[in-house]
Protein backbone atom coordinates (compact mmCIF):
# COMPACT_ATOMS: atom_id res chain seq x y z
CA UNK A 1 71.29 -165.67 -52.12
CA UNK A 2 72.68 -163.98 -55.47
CA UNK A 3 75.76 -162.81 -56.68
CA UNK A 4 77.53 -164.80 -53.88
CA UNK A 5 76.08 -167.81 -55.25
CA UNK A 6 78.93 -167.87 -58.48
CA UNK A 7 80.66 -165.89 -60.96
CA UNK A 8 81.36 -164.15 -63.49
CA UNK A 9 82.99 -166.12 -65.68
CA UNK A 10 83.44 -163.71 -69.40
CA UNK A 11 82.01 -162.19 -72.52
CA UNK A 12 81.67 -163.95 -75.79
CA UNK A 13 80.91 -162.03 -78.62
CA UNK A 14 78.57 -164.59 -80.79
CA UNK A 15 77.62 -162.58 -83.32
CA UNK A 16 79.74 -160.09 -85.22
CA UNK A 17 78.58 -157.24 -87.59
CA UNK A 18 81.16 -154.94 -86.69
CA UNK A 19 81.68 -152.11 -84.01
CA UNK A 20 79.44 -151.76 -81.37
CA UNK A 21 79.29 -148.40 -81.04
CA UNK A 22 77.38 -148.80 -84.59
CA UNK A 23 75.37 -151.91 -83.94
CA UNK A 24 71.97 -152.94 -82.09
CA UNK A 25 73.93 -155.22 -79.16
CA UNK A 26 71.84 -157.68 -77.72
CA UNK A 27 73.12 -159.24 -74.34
CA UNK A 28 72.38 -162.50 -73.33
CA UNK A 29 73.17 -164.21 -69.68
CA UNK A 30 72.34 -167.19 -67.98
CA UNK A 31 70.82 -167.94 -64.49
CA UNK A 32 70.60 -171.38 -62.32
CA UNK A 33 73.65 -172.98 -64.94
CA UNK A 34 76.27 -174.28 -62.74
CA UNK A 35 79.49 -174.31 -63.87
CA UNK A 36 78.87 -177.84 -64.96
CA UNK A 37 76.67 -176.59 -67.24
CA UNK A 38 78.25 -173.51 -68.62
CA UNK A 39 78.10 -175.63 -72.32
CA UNK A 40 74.81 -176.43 -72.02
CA UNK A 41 74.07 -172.79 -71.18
CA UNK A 42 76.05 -171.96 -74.68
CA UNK A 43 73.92 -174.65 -76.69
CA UNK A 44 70.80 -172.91 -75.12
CA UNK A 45 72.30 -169.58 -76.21
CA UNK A 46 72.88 -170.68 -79.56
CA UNK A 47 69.26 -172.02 -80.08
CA UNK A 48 67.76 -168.83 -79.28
CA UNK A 49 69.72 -166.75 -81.66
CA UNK A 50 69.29 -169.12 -84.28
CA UNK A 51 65.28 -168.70 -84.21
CA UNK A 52 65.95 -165.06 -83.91
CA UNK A 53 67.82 -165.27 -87.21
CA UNK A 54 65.02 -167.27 -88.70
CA UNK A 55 62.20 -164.71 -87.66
CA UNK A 56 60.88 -161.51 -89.45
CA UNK A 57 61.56 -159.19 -89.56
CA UNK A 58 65.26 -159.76 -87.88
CA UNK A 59 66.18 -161.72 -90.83
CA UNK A 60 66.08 -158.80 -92.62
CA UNK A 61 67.76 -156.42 -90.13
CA UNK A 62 70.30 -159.22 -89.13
CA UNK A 63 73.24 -156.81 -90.54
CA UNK A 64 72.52 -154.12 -87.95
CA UNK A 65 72.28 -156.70 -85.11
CA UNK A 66 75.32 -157.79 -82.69
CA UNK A 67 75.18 -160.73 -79.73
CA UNK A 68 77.19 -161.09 -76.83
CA UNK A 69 77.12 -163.92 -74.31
CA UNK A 70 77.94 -163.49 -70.49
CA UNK A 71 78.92 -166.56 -69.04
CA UNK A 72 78.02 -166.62 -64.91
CA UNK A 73 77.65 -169.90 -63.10
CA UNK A 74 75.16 -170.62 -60.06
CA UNK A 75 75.72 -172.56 -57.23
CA UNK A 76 72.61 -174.28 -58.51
CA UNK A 77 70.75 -175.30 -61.46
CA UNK A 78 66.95 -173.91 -61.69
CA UNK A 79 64.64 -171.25 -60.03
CA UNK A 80 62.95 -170.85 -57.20
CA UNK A 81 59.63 -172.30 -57.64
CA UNK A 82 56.94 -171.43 -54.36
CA UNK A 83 54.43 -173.34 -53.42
CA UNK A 84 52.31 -170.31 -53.21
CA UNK A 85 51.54 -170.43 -57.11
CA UNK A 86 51.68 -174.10 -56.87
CA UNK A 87 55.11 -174.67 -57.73
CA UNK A 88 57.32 -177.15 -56.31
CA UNK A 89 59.12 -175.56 -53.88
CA UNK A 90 62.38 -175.88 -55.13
CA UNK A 91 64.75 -172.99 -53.83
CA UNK A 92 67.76 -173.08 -55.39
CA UNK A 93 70.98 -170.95 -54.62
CA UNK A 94 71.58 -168.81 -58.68
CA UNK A 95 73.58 -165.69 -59.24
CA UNK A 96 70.37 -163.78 -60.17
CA UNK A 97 67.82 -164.90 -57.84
CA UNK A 98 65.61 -166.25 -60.66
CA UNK A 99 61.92 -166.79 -59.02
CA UNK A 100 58.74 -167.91 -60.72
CA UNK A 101 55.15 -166.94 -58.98
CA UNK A 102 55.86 -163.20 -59.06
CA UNK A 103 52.58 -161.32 -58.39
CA UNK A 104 51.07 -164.06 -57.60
CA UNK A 105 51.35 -165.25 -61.23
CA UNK A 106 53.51 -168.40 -61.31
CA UNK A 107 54.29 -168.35 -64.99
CA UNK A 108 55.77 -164.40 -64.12
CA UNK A 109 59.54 -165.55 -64.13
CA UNK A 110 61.69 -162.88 -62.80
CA UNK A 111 65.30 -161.92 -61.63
CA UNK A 112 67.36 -159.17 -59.74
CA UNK A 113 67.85 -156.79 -62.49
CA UNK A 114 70.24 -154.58 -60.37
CA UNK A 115 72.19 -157.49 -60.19
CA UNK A 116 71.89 -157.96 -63.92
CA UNK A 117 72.72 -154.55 -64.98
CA UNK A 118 75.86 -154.39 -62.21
CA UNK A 119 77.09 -157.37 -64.64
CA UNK A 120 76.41 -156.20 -67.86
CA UNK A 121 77.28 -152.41 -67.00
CA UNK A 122 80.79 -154.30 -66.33
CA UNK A 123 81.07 -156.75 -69.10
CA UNK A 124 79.09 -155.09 -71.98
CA UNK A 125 77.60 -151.42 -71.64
CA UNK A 126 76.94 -150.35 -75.05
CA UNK A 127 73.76 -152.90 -74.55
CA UNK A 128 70.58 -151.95 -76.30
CA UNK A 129 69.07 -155.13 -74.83
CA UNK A 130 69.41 -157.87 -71.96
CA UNK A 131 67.66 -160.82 -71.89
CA UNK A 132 68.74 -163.78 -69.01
CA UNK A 133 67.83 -167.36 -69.55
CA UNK A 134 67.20 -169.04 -66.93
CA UNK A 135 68.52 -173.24 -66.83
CA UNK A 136 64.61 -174.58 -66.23
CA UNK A 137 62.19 -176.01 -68.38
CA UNK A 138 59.07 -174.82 -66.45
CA UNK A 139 57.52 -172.58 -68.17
CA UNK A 140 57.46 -168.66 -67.47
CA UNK A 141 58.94 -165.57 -68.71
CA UNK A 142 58.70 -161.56 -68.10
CA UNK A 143 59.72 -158.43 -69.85
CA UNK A 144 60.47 -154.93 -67.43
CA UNK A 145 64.29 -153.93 -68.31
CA UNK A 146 65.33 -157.14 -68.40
CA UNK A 147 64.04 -159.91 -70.50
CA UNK A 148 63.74 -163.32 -69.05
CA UNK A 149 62.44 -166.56 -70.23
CA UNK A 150 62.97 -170.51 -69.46
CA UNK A 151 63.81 -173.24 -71.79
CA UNK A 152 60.02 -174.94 -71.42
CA UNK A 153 58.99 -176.29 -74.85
CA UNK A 154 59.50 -173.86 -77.05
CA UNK A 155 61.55 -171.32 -75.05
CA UNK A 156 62.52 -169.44 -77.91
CA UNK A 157 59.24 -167.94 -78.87
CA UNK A 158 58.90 -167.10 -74.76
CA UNK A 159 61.93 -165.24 -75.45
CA UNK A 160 61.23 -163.77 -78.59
CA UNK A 161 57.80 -162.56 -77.29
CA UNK A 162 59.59 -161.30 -74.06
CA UNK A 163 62.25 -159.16 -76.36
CA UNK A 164 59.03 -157.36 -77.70
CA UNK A 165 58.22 -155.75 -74.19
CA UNK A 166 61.68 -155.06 -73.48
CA UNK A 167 63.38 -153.93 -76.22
CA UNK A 168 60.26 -152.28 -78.52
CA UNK A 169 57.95 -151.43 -75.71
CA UNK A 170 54.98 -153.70 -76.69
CA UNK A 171 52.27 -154.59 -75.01
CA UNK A 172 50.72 -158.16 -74.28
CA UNK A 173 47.91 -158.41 -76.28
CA UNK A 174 46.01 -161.34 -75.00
CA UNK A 175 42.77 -160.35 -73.09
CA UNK A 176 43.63 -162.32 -69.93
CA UNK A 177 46.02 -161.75 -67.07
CA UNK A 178 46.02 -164.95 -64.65
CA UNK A 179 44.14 -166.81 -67.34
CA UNK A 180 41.01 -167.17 -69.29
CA UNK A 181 39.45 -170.28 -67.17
CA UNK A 182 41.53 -168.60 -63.54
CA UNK A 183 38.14 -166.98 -62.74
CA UNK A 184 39.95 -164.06 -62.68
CA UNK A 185 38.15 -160.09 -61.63
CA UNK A 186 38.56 -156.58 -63.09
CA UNK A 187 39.71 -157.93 -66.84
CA UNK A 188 35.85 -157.41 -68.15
CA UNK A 189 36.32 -153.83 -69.77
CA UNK A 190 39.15 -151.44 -70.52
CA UNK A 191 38.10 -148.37 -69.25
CA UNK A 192 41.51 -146.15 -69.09
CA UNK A 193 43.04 -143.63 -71.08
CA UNK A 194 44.79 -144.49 -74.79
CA UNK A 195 47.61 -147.11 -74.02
CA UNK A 196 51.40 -145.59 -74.69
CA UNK A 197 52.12 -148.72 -76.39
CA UNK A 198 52.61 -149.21 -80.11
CA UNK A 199 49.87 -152.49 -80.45
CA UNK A 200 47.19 -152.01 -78.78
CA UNK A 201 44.77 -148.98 -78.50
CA UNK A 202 40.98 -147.92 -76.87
CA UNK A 203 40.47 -146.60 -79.99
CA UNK A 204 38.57 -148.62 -82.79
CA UNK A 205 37.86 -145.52 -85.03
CA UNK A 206 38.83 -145.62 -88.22
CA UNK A 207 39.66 -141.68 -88.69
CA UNK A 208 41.90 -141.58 -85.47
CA UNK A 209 43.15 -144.78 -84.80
CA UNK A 210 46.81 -145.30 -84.48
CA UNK A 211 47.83 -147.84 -87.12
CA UNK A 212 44.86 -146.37 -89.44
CA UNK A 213 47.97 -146.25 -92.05
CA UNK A 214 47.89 -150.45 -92.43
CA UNK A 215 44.00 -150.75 -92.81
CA UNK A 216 43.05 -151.91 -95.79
CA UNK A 217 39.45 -149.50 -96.59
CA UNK A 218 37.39 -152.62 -96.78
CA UNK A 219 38.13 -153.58 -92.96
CA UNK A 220 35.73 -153.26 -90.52
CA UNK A 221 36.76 -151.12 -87.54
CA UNK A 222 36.32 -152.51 -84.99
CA UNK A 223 37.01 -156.00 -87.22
CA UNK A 224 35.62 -158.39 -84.12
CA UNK A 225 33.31 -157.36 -80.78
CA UNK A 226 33.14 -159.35 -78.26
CA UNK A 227 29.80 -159.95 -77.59
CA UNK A 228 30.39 -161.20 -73.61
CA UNK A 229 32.72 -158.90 -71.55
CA UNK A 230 32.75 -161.35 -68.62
CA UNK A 231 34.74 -163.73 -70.59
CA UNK A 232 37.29 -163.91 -73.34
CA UNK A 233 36.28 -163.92 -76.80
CA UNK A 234 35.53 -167.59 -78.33
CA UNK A 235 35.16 -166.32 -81.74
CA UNK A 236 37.75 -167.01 -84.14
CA UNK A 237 39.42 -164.81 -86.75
CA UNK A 238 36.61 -163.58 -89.95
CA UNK A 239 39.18 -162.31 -91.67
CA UNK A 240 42.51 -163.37 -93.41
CA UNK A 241 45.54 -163.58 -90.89
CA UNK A 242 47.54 -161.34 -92.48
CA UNK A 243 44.82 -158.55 -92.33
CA UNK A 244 45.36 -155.35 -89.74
CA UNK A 245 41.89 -154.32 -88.18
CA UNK A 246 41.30 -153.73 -84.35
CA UNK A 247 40.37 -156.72 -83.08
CA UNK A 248 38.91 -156.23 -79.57
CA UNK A 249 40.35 -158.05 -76.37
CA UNK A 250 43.49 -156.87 -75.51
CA UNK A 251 45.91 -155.41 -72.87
CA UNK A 252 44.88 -157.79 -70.08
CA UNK A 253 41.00 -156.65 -70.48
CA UNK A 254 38.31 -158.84 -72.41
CA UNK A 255 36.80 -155.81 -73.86
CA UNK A 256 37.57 -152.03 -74.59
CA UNK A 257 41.17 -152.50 -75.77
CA UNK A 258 42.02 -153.78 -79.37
CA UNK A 259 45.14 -155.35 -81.14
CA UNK A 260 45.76 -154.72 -84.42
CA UNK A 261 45.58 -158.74 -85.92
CA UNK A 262 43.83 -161.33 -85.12
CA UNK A 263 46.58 -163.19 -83.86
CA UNK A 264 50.48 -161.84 -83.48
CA UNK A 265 53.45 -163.32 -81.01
CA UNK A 266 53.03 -160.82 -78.23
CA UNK A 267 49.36 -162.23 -78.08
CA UNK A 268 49.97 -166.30 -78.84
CA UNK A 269 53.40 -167.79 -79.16
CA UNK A 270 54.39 -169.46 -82.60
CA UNK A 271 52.55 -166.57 -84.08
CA UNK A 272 54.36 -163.86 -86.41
CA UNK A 273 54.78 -160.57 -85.35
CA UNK A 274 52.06 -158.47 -86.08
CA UNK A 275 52.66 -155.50 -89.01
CA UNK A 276 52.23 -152.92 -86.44
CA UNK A 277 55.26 -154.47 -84.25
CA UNK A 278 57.40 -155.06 -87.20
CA UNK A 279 57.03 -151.78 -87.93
CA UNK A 280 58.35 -150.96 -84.69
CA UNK A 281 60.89 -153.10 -84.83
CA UNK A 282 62.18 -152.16 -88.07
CA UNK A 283 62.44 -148.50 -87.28
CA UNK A 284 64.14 -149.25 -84.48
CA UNK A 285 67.40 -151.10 -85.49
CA UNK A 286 67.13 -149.77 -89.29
CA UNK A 287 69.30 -146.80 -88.38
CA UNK A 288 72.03 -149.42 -87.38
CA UNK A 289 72.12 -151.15 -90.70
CA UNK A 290 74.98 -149.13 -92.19
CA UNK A 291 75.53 -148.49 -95.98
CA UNK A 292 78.72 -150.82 -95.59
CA UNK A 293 78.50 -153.64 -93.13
CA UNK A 294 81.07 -156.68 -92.61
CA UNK A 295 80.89 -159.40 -89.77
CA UNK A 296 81.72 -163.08 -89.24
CA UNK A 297 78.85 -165.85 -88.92
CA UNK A 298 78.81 -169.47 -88.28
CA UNK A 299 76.91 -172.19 -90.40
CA UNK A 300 76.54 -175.09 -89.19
CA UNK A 301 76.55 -178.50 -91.61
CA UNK A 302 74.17 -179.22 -94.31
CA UNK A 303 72.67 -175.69 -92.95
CA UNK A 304 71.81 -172.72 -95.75
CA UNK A 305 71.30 -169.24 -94.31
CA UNK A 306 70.17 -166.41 -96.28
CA UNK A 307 70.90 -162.92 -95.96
CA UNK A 308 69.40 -159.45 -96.54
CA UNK A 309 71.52 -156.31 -96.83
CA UNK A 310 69.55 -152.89 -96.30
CA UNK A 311 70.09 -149.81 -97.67
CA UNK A 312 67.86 -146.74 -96.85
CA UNK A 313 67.60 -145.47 -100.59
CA UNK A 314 68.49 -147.35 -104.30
CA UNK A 315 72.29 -147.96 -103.95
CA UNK A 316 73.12 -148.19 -107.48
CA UNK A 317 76.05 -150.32 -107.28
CA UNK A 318 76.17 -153.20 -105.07
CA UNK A 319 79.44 -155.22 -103.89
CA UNK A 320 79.26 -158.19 -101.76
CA UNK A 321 80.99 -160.90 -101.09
CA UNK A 322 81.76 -164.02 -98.54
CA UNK A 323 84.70 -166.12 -97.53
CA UNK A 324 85.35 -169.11 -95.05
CA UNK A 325 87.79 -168.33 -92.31
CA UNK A 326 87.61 -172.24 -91.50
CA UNK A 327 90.79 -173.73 -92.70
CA UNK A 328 89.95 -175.36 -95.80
CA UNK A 329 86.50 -174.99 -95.76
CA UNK A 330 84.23 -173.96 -98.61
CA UNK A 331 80.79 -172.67 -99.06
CA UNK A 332 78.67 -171.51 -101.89
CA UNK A 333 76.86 -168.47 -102.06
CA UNK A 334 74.85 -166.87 -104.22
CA UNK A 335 73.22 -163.29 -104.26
CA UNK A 336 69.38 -163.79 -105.11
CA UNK A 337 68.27 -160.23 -106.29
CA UNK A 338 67.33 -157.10 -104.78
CA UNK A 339 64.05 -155.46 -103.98
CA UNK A 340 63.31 -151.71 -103.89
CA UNK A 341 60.75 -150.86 -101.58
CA UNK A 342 58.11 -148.07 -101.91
CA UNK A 343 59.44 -146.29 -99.29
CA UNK A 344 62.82 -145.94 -101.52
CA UNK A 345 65.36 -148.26 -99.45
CA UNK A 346 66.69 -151.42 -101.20
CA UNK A 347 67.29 -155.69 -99.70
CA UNK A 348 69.85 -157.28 -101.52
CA UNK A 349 69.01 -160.89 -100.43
CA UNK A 350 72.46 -163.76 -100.39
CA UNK A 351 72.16 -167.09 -99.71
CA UNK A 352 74.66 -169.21 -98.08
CA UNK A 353 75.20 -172.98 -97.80
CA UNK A 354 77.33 -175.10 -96.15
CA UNK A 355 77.31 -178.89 -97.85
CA UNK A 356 79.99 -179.85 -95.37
CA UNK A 357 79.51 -182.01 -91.94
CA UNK A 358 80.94 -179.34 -89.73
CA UNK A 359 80.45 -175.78 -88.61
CA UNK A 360 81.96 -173.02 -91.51
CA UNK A 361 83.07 -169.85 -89.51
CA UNK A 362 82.78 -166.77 -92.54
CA UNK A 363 83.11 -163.05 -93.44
CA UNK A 364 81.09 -161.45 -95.33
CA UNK A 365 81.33 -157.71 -96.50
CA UNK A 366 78.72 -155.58 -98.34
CA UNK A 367 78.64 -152.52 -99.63
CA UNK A 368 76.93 -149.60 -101.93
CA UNK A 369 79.28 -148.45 -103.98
């Protein structure tokens, strides 16, 4: 089984904010979609990017960001699902050998990532990150060098939280790893050295502490204890959710390790990012938002997007502008103001709407003059 079982079908560039030797390129491919299902696969696709769009802080950085599609059929549709993790023992033949029950974990979806990379190395090399979605809605996900997730109820948010391992490093920061109720051994207390990971640290200390910058001086550190190390934490959050503490129970462990918020999407799904991994994120694709940036987007009807255009210092003079490349088609858009932030960059926020019953294909252009 694997790349014998379809093909390589082509590259679809989805989302367009110019050259992409000057953009953050995310790659996206499919695994277990026949070529039956190749639509369906770019109605999945389509899904994910539009909650990406929707979620901080990519809204923000959306100008720096590019998406290609790799269309590659399976013989099959699905993943291999073993009995061993209680699964149902479907094996089906997929280009990319997507299994769940990896480590013994069945929600630890994987795939060949030699494969993977062999395909996008061809198709698309200037990627900065490659995620596959795999054509099953049980539920499961993993992050390594390639980012994989299923289309369970709400797959977006698995992918979303699997795109924070891969392409920004972090950490999980539950306090589990097979589960809080698996009965599970060796997840009592974090006893290693300081975690290379941006989100989670050993250290609760105030004076040394790694995101020390975002406490607020009234915060306790450590801002929760948990009080029983042979179980996770049942306490919930003291504090307002937007405040940055360390919050022990993290990093697979029940105690010893520490995240910085209570709650944050690489610990629960449907959460926010946490301030320390926007951070992250942000510094990481800020150096591809360019002074001037132009692309092409797609509304779709009755929809209103809105925009942010970053500069790294006060521009001074702003130009912007959008126009339909649908024949006939018209849109209104409006810019809504700008912000200047203390660190000295600039958003210039534009809102788009489409008050028509079909998809608007535009470009837009933006500058500091």
């Amino acid at each position: 089984m694997g790349a014998g079982d379809g093909a390589v079908i082509g590259t679809t560039q989805i989302v367009d904010h110019g050259p992409a030797s000057k953009k953050w390129n995310l790659v996206i491919l499919g695994d277990g979609y026949k070529a039956s299902e190749i639509t369906k696969f770019h109605t999945d696709c389509a899904g994910f990017v539009n909650t990406m769009f929707a979620t901080q802080p990519y809204d923000e950085l959306w100008c720096g960001i590019n998406v290609y599609r790799i269309d590659v059929s399976s013989t099959d549709s699905g993943a291999k699902d073993p009995t061993a993790c209680g699964g149902s023992g479907a094996n089906p033949k997929t280009y990319f050998d997507a299994s769940f029950c990896n480590g013994g974990i069945q929600r630890l979806l994987e795939v060949n990532t030699s494969t993977v990379h062999t395909v996008v190395n061809a198709q698309m090399p200037q990627a900065h990150m490659i995620m596959v979605m795999v054509n099953t809605t049980e539920y499961g996900g993993s992050g390594g060098d390639v980012a994989t997730f299923s289309l369970a109820p709400g797959a977006s948010e698995i992918g979303l939280h699997e795109m924070g391992h891969t392409a920004f490093g972090f950490a999980d920061e539950y306090e589990y790893y097979a589960g809080c109720g698996s009965g599970e051994t060796g997840h009592d207390k974090y006893t290693g050295s300081e975690p290379s990971q941006p989100n989670v640290t050993a250290n609760a200390n105030r004076a040394t502490n790694k995101w020390r910058d975002l406490v607020a001086g009234a915060t306790p550190m450590p801002t929760t204890k948990n009080k029983d190390c042979s179980k996770c934490d049942p306490q919930g959050n003291p504090l307002p959710a937007s405040t940055v503490g360390a919050y022990e129970g993290a990093f697979y462990n029940h105690c010893g390790a520490y995240r910085p918020q209570f709650n944050c999407r690489m610990r629960a799904l449907n959460n926010p990012y946490c301030a320390v991994c926007q951070r992250v994120i942000r510094q990481t694709i800020a150096p591809y938002m360019a002074s001037w940036t132009w692309g092409t987007s797609t509304i779709g009807p009755g929809q209103t997007q809105r925009w942010w255009l970053s500069w790294g210092a006060y521009p001074g003079l702003e130009w912007v502008g959008v126009q339909p490349a649908t024949a006939g088609a018209e849109l209104d858009w409006d810019t809504q103001g700008i912000q200047q932030n203390a660190d000295g960059s600039t958003l210039y926020w534009i809102s788009v709407r489409n008050k028509s019953t079909v998809p608007i294909t535009f470009h837009f252009r933006g500058s500091a003059l």
